[in-house]
PDB file of N, CA and C in Angstrom:
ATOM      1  N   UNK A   1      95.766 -39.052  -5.373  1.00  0.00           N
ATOM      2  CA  UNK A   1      96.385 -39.938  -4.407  1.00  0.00           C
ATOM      3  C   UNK A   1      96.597 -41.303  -5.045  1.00  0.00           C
ATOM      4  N   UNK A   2      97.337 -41.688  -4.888  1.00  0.00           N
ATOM      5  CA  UNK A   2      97.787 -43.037  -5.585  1.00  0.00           C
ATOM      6  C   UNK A   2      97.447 -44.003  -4.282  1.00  0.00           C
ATOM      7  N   UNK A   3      97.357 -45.105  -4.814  1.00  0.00           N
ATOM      8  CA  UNK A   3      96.425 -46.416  -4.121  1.00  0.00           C
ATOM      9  C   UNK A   3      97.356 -46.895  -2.780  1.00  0.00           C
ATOM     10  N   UNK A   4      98.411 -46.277  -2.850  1.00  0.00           N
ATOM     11  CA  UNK A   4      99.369 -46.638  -1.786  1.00  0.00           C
ATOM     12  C   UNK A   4      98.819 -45.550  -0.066  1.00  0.00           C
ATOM     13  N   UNK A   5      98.409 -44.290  -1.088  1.00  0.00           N
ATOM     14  CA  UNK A   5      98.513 -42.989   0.417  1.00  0.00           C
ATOM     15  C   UNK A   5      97.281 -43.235   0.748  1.00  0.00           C
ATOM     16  N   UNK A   6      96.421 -44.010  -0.357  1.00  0.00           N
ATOM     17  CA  UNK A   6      95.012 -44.256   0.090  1.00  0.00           C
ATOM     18  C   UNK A   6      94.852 -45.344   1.068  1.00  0.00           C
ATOM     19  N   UNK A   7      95.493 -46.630   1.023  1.00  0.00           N
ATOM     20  CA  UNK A   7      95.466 -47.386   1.774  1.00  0.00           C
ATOM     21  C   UNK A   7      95.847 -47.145   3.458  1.00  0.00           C
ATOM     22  N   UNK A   8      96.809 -45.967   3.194  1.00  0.00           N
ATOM     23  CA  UNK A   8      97.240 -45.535   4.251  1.00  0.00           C
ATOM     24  C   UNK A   8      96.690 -44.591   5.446  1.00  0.00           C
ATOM     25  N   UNK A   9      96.016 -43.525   4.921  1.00  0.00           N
ATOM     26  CA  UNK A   9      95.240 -42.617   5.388  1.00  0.00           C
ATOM     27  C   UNK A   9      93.765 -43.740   5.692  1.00  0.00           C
ATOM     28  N   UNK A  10      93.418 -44.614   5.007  1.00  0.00           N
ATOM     29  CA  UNK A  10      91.846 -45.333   5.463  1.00  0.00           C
ATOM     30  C   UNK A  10      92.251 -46.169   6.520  1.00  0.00           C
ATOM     31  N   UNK A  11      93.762 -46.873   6.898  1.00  0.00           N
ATOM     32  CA  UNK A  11      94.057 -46.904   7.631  1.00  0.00           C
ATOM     33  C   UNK A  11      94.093 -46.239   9.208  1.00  0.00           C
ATOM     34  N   UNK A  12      94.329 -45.619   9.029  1.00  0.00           N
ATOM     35  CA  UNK A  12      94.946 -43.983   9.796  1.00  0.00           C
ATOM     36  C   UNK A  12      93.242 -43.356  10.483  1.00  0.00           C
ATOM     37  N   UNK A  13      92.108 -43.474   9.523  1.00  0.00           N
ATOM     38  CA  UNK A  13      91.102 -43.155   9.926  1.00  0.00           C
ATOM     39  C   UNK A  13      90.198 -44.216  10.604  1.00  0.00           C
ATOM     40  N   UNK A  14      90.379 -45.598  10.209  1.00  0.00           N
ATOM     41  CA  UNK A  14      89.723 -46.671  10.807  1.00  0.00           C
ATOM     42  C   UNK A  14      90.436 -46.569  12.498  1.00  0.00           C
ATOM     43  N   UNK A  15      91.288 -46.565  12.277  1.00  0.00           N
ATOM     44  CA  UNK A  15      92.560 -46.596  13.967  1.00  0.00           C
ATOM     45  C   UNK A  15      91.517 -45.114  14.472  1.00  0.00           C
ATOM     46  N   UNK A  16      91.702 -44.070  14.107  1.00  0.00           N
ATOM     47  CA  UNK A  16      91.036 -42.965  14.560  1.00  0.00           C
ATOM     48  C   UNK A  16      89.613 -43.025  15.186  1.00  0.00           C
ATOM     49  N   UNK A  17      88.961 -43.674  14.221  1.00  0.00           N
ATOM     50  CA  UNK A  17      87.428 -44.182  14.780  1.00  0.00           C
ATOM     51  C   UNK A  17      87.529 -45.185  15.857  1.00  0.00           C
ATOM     52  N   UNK A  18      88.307 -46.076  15.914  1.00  0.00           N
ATOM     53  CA  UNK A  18      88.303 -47.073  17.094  1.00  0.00           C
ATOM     54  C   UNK A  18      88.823 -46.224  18.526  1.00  0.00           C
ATOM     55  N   UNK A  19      89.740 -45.807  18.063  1.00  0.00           N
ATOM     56  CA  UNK A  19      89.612 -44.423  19.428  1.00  0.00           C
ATOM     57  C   UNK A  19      89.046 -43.842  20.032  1.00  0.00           C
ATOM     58  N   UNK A  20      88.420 -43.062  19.187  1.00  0.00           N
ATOM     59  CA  UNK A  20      87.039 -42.004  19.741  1.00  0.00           C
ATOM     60  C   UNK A  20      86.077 -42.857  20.186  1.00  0.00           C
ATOM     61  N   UNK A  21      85.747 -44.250  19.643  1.00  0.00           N
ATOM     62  CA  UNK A  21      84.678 -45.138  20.030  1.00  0.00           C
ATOM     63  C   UNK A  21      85.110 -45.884  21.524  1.00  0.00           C
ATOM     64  N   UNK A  22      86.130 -46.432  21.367  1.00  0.00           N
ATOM     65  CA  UNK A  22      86.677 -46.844  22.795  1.00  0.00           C
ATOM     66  C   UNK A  22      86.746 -45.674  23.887  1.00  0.00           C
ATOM     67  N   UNK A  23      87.530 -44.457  23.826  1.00  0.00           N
ATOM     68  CA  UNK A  23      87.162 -43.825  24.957  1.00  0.00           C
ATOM     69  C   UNK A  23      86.344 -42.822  25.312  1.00  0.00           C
ATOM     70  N   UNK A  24      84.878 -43.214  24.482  1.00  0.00           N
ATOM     71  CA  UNK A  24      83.569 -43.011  24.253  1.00  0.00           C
ATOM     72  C   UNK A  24      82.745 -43.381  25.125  1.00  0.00           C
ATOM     73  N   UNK A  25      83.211 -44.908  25.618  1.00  0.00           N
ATOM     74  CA  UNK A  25      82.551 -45.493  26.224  1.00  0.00           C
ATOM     75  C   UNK A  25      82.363 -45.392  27.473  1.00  0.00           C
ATOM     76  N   UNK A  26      81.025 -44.840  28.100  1.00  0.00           N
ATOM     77  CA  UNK A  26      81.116 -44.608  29.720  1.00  0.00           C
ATOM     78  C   UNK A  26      81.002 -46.668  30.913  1.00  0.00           C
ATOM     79  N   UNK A  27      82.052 -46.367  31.213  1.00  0.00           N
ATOM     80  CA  UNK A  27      81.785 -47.518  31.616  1.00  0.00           C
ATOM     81  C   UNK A  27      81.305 -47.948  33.016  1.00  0.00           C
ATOM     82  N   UNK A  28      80.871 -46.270  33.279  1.00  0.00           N
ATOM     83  CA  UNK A  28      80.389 -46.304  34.988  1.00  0.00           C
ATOM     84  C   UNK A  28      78.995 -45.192  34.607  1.00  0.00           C
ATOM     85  N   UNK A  29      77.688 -46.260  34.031  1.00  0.00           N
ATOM     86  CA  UNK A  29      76.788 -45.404  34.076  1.00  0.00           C
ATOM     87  C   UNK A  29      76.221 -45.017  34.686  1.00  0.00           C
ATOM     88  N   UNK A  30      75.229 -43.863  35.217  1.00  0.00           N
ATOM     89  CA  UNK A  30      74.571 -44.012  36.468  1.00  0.00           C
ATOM     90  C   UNK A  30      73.654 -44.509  36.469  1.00  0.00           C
ATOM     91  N   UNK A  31      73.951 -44.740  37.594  1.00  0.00           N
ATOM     92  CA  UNK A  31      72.761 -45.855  38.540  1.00  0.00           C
ATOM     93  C   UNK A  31      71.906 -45.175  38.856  1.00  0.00           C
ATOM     94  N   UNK A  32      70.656 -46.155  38.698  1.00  0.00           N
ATOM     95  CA  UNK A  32      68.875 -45.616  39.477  1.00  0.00           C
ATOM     96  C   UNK A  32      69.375 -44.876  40.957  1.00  0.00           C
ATOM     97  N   UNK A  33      70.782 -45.929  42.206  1.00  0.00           N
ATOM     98  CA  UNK A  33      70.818 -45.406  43.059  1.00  0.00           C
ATOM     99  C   UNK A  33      70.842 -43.940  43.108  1.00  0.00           C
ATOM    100  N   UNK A  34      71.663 -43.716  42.256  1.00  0.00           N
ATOM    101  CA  UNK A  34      72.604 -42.366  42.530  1.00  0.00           C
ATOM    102  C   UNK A  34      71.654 -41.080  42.119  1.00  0.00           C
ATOM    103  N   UNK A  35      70.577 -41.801  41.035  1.00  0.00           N
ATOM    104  CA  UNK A  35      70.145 -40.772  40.595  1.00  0.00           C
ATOM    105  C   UNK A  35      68.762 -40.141  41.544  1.00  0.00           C
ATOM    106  N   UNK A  36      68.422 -41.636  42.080  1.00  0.00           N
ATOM    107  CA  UNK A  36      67.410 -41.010  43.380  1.00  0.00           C
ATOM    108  C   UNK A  36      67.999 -40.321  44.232  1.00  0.00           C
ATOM    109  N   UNK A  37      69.517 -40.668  44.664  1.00  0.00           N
ATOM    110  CA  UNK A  37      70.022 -39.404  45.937  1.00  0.00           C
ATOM    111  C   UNK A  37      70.213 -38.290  45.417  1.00  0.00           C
ATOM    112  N   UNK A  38      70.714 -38.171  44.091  1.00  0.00           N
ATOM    113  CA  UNK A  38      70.840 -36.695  43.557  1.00  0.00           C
ATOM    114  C   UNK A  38      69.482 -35.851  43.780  1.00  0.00           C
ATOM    115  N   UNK A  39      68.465 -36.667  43.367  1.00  0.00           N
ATOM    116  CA  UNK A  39      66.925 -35.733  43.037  1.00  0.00           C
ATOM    117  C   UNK A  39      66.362 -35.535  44.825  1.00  0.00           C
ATOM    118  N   UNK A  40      66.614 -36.417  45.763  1.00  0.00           N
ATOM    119  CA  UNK A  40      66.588 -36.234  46.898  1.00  0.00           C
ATOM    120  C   UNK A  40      67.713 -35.210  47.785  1.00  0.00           C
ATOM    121  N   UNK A  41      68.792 -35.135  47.078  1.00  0.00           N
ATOM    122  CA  UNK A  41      69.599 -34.316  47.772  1.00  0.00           C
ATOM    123  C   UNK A  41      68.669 -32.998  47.284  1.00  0.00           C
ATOM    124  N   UNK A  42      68.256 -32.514  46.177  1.00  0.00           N
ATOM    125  CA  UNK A  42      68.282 -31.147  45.552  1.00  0.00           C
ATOM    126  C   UNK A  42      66.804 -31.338  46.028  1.00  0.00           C
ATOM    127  N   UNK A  43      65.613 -32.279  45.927  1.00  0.00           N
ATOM    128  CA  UNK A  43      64.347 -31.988  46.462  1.00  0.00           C
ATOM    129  C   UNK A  43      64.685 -31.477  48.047  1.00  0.00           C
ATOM    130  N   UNK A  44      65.615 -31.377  48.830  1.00  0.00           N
ATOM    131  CA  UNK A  44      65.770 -31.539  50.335  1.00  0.00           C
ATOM    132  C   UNK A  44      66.286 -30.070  50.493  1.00  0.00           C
ATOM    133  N   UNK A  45      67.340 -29.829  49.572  1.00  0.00           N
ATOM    134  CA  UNK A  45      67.692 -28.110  49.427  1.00  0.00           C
ATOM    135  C   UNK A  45      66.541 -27.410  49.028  1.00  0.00           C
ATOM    136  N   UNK A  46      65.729 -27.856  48.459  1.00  0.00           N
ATOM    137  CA  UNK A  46      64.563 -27.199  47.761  1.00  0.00           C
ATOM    138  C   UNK A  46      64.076 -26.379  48.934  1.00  0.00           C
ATOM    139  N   UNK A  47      63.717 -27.571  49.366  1.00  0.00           N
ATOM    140  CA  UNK A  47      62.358 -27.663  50.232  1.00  0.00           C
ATOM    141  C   UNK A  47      63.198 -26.358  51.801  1.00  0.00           C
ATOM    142  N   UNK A  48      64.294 -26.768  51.958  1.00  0.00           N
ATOM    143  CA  UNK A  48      64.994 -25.433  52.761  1.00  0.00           C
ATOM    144  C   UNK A  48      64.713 -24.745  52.524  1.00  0.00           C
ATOM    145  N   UNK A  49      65.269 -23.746  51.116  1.00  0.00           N
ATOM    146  CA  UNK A  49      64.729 -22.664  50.377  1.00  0.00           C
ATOM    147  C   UNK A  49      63.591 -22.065  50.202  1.00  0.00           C
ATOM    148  N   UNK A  50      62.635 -23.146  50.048  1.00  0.00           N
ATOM    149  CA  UNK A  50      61.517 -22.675  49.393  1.00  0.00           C
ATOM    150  C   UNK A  50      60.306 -22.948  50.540  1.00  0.00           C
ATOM    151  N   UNK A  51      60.330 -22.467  51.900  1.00  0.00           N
ATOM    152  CA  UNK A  51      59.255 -22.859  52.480  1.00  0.00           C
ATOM    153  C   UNK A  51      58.963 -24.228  52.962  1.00  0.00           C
ATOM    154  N   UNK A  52      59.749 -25.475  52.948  1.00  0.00           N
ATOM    155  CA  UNK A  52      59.259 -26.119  53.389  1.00  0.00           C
ATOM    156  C   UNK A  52      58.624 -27.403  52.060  1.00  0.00           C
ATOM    157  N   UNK A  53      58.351 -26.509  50.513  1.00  0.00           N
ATOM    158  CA  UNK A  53      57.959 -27.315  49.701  1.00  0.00           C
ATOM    159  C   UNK A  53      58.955 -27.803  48.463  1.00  0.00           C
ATOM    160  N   UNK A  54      58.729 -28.474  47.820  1.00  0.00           N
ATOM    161  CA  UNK A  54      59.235 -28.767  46.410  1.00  0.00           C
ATOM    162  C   UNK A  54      58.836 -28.187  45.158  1.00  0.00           C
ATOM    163  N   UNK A  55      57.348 -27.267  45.248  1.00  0.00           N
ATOM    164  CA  UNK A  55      57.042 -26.719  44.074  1.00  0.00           C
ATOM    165  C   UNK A  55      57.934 -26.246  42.815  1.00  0.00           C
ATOM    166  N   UNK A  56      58.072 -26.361  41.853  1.00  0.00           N
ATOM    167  CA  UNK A  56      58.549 -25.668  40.651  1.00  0.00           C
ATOM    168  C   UNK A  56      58.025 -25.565  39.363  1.00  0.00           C
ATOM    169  N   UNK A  57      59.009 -24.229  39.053  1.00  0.00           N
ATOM    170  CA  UNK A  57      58.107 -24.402  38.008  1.00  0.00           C
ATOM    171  C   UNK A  57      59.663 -24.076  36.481  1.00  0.00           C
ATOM    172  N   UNK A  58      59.152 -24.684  35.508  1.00  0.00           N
ATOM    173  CA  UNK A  58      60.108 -24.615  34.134  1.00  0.00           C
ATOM    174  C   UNK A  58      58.964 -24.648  32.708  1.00  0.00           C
ATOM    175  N   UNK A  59      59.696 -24.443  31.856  1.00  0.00           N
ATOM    176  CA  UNK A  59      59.404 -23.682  30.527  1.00  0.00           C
ATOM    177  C   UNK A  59      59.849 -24.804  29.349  1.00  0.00           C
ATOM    178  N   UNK A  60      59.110 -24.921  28.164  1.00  0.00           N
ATOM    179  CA  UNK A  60      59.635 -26.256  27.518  1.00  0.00           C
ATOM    180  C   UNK A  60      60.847 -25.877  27.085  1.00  0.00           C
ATOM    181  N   UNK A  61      61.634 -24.661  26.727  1.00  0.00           N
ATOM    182  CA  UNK A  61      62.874 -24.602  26.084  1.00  0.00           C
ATOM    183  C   UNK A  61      64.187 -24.029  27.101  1.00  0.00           C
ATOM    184  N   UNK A  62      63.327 -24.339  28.462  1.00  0.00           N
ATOM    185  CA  UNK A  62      64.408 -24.103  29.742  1.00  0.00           C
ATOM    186  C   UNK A  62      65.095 -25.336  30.314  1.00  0.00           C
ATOM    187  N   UNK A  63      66.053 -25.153  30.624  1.00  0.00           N
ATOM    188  CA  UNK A  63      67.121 -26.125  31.597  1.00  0.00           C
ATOM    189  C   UNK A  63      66.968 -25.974  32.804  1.00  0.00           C
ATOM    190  N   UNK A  64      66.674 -25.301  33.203  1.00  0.00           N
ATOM    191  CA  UNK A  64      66.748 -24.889  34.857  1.00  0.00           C
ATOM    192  C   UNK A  64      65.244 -24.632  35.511  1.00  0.00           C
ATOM    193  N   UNK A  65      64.940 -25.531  36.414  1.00  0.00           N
ATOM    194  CA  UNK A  65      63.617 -25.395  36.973  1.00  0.00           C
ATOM    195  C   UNK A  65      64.109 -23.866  37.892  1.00  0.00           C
ATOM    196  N   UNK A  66      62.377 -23.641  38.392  1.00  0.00           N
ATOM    197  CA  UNK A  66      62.826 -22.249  39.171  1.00  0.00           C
ATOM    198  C   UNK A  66      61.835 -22.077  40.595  1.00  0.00           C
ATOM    199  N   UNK A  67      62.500 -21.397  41.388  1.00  0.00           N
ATOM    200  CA  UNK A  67      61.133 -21.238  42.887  1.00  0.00           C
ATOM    201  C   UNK A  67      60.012 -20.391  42.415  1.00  0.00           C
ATOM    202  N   UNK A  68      60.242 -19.571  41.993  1.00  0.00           N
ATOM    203  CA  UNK A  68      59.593 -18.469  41.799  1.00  0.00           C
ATOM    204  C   UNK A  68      58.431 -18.229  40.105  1.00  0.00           C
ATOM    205  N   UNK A  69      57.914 -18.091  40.298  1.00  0.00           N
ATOM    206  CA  UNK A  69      56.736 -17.821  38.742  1.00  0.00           C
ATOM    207  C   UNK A  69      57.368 -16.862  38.026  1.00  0.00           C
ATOM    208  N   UNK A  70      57.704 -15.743  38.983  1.00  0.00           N
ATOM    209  CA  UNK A  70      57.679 -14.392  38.608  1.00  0.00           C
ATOM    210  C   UNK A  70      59.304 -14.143  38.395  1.00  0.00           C
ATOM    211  N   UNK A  71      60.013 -15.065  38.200  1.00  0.00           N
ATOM    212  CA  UNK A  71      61.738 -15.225  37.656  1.00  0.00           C
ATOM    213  C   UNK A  71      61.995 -14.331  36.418  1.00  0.00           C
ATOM    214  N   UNK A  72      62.617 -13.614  36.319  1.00  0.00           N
ATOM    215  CA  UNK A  72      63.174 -13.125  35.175  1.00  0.00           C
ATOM    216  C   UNK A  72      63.609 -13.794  34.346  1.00  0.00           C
ATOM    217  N   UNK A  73      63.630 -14.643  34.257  1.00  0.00           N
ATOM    218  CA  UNK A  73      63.931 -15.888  33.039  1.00  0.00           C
ATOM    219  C   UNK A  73      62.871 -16.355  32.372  1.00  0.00           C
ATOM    220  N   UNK A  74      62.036 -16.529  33.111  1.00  0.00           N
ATOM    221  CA  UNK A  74      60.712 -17.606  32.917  1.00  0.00           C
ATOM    222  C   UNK A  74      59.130 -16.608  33.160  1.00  0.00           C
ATOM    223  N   UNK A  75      59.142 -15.398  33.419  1.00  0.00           N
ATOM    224  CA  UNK A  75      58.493 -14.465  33.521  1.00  0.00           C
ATOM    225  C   UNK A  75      57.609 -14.077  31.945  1.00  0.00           C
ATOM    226  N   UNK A  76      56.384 -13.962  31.900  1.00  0.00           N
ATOM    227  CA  UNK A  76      55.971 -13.824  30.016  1.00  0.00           C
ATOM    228  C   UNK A  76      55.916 -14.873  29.255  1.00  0.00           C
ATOM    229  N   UNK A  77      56.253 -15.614  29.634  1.00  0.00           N
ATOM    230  CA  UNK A  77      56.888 -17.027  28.870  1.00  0.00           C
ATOM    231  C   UNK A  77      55.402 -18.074  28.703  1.00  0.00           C
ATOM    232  N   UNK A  78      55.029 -18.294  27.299  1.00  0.00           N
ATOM    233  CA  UNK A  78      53.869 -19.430  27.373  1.00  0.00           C
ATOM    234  C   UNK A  78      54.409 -20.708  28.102  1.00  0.00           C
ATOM    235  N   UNK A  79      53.053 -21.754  28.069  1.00  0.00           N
ATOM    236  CA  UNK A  79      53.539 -22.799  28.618  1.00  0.00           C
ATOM    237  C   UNK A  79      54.505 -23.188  29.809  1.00  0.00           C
ATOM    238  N   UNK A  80      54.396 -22.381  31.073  1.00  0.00           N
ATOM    239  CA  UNK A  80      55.130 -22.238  32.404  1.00  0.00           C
ATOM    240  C   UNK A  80      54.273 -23.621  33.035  1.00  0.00           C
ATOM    241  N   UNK A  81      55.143 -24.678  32.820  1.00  0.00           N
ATOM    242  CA  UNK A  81      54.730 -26.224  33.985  1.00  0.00           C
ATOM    243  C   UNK A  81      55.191 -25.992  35.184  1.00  0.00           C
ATOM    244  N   UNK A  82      54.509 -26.774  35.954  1.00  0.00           N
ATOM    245  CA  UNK A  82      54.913 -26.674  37.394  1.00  0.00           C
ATOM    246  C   UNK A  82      54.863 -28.053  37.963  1.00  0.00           C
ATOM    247  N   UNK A  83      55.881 -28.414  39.405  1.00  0.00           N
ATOM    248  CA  UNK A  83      55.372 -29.607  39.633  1.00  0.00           C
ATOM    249  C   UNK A  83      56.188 -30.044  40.719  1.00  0.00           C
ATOM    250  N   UNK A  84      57.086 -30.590  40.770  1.00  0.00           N
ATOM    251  CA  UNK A  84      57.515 -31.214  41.755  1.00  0.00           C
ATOM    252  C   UNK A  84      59.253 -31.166  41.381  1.00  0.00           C
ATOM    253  N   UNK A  85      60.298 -31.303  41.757  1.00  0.00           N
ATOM    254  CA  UNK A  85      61.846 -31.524  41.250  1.00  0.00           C
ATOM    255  C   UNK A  85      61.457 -32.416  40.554  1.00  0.00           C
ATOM    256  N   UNK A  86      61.167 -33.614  41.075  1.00  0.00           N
ATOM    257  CA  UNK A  86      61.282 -35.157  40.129  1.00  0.00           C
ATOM    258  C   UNK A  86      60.648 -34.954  38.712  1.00  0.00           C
ATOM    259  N   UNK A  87      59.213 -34.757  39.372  1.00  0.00           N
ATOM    260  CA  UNK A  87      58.451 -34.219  37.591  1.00  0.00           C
ATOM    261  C   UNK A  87      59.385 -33.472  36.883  1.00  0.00           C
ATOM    262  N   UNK A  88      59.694 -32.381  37.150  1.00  0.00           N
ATOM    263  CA  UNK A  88      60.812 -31.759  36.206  1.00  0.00           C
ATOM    264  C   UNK A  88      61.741 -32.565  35.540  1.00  0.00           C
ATOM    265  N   UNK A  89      62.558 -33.688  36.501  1.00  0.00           N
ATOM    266  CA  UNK A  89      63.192 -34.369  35.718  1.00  0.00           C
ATOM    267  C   UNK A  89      62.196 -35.120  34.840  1.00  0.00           C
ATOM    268  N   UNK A  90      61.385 -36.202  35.365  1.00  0.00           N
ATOM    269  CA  UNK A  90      60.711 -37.223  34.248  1.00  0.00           C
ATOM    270  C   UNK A  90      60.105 -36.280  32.814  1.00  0.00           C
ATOM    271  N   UNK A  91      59.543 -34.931  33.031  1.00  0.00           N
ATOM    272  CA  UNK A  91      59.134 -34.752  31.791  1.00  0.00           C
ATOM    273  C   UNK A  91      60.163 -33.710  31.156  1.00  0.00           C
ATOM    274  N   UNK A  92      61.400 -33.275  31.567  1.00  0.00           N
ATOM    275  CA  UNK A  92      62.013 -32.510  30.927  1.00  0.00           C
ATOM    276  C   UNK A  92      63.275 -32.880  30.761  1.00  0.00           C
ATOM    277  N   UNK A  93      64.272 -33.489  31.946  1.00  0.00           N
ATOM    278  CA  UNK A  93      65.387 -33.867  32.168  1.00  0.00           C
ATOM    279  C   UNK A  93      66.235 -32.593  33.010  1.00  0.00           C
ATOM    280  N   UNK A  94      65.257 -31.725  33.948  1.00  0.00           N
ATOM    281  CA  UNK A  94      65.471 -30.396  33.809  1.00  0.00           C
ATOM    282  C   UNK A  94      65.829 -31.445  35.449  1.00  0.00           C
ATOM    283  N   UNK A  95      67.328 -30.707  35.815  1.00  0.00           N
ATOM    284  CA  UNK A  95      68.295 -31.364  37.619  1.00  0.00           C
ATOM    285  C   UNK A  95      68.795 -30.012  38.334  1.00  0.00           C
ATOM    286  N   UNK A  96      68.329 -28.792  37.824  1.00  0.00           N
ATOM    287  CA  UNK A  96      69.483 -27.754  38.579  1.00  0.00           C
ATOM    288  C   UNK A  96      68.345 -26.733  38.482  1.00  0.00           C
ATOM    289  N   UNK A  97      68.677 -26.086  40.186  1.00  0.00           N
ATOM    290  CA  UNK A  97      67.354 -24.799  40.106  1.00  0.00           C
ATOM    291  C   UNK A  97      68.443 -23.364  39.679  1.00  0.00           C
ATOM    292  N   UNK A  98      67.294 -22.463  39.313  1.00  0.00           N
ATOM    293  CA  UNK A  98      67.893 -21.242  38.752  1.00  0.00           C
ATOM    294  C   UNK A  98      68.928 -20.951  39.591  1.00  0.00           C
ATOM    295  N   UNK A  99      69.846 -19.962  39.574  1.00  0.00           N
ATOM    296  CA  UNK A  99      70.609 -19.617  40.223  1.00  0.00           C
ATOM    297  C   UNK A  99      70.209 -18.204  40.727  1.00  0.00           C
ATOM    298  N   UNK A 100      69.360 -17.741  39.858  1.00  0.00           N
ATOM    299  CA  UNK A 100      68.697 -16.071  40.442  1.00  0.00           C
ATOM    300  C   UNK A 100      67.514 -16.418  41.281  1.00  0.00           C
ATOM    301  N   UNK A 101      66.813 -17.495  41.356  1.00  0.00           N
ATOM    302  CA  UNK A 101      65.793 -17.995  41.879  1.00  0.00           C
ATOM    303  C   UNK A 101      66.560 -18.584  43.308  1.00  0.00           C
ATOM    304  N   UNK A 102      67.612 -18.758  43.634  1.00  0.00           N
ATOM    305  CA  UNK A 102      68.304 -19.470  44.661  1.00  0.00           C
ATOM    306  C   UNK A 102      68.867 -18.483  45.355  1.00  0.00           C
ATOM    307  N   UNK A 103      69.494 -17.471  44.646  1.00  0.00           N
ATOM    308  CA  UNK A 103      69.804 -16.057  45.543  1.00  0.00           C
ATOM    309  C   UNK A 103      69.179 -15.266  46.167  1.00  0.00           C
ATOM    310  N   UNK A 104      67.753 -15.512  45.156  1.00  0.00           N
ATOM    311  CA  UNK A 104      66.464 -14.617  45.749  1.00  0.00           C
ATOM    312  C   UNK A 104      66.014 -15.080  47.052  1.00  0.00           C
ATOM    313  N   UNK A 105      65.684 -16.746  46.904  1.00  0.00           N
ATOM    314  CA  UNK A 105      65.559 -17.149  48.495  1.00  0.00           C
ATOM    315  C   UNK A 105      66.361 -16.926  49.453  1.00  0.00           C
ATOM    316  N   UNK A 106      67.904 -17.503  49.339  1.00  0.00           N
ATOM    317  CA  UNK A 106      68.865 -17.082  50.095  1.00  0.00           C
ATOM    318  C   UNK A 106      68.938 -16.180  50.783  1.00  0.00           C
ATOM    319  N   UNK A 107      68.437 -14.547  49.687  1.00  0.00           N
ATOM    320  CA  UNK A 107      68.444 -13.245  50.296  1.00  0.00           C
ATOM    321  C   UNK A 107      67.386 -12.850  51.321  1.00  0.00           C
ATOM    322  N   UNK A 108      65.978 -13.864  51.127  1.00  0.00           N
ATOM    323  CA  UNK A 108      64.890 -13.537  51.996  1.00  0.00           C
ATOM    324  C   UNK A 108      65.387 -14.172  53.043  1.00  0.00           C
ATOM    325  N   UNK A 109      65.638 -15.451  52.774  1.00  0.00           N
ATOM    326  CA  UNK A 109      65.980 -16.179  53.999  1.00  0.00           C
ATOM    327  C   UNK A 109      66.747 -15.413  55.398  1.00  0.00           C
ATOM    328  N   UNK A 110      67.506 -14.947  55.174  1.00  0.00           N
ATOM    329  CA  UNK A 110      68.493 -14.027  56.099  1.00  0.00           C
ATOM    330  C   UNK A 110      68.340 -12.817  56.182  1.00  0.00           C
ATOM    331  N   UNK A 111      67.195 -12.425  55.806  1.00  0.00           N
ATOM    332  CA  UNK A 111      66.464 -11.534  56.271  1.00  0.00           C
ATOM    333  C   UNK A 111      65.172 -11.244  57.488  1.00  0.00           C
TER     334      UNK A 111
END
């Protein structure tokens, strides 16, 4: 490359990086508000589902907290924590219950 296509292309890539960096930027982060109604909306479905409580339980290499111990996901599994929705979030970042664990109630429920 001669010093001309070089100037051009480092060009071309500096412009490129300022791009990806500008609309990178979240400029509506969430808020403490939002994030207490989220964990209160889903502690409130919980607690429908599940008897009345918030119990759960998740796994260190799981995403998804669960109602149930005995989940086919999380079933065998060392290290099964349990605790509350919120705990789930503070020590895992774990916001969404199983989805086989949610059908299962569902299905008792209406029964």
């Amino acid at each position: 490359m001669d010093k001309k296509s070089k100037g051009i292309a480092g060009t071309v890539a500096i412009i490129a990086l300022l791009i990806a960096g500008a609309t990178g930027i979240d400029l509506n982060p969430a808020s403490i508000e939002s994030y207490t109604e989220e964990i209160n909306k889903q502690t409130n479905t919980l607690k429908t589902l599940n008897h009345n409580t918030d119990a759960v339980f998740w796994t260190k290499a799981g995403n998804k907290y669960h109602i149930n111990k005995d989940c086919q996901h999380i079933k065998g599994r060392e290290s099964i924590s349990n605790g509350s929705v919120k705990e789930s979030w503070k020590q895992k970042g774990i916001s969404e219950l199983c989805k086989t664990c949610e059908k299962r109630a569902r299905k008792l429920d209406v029964e």
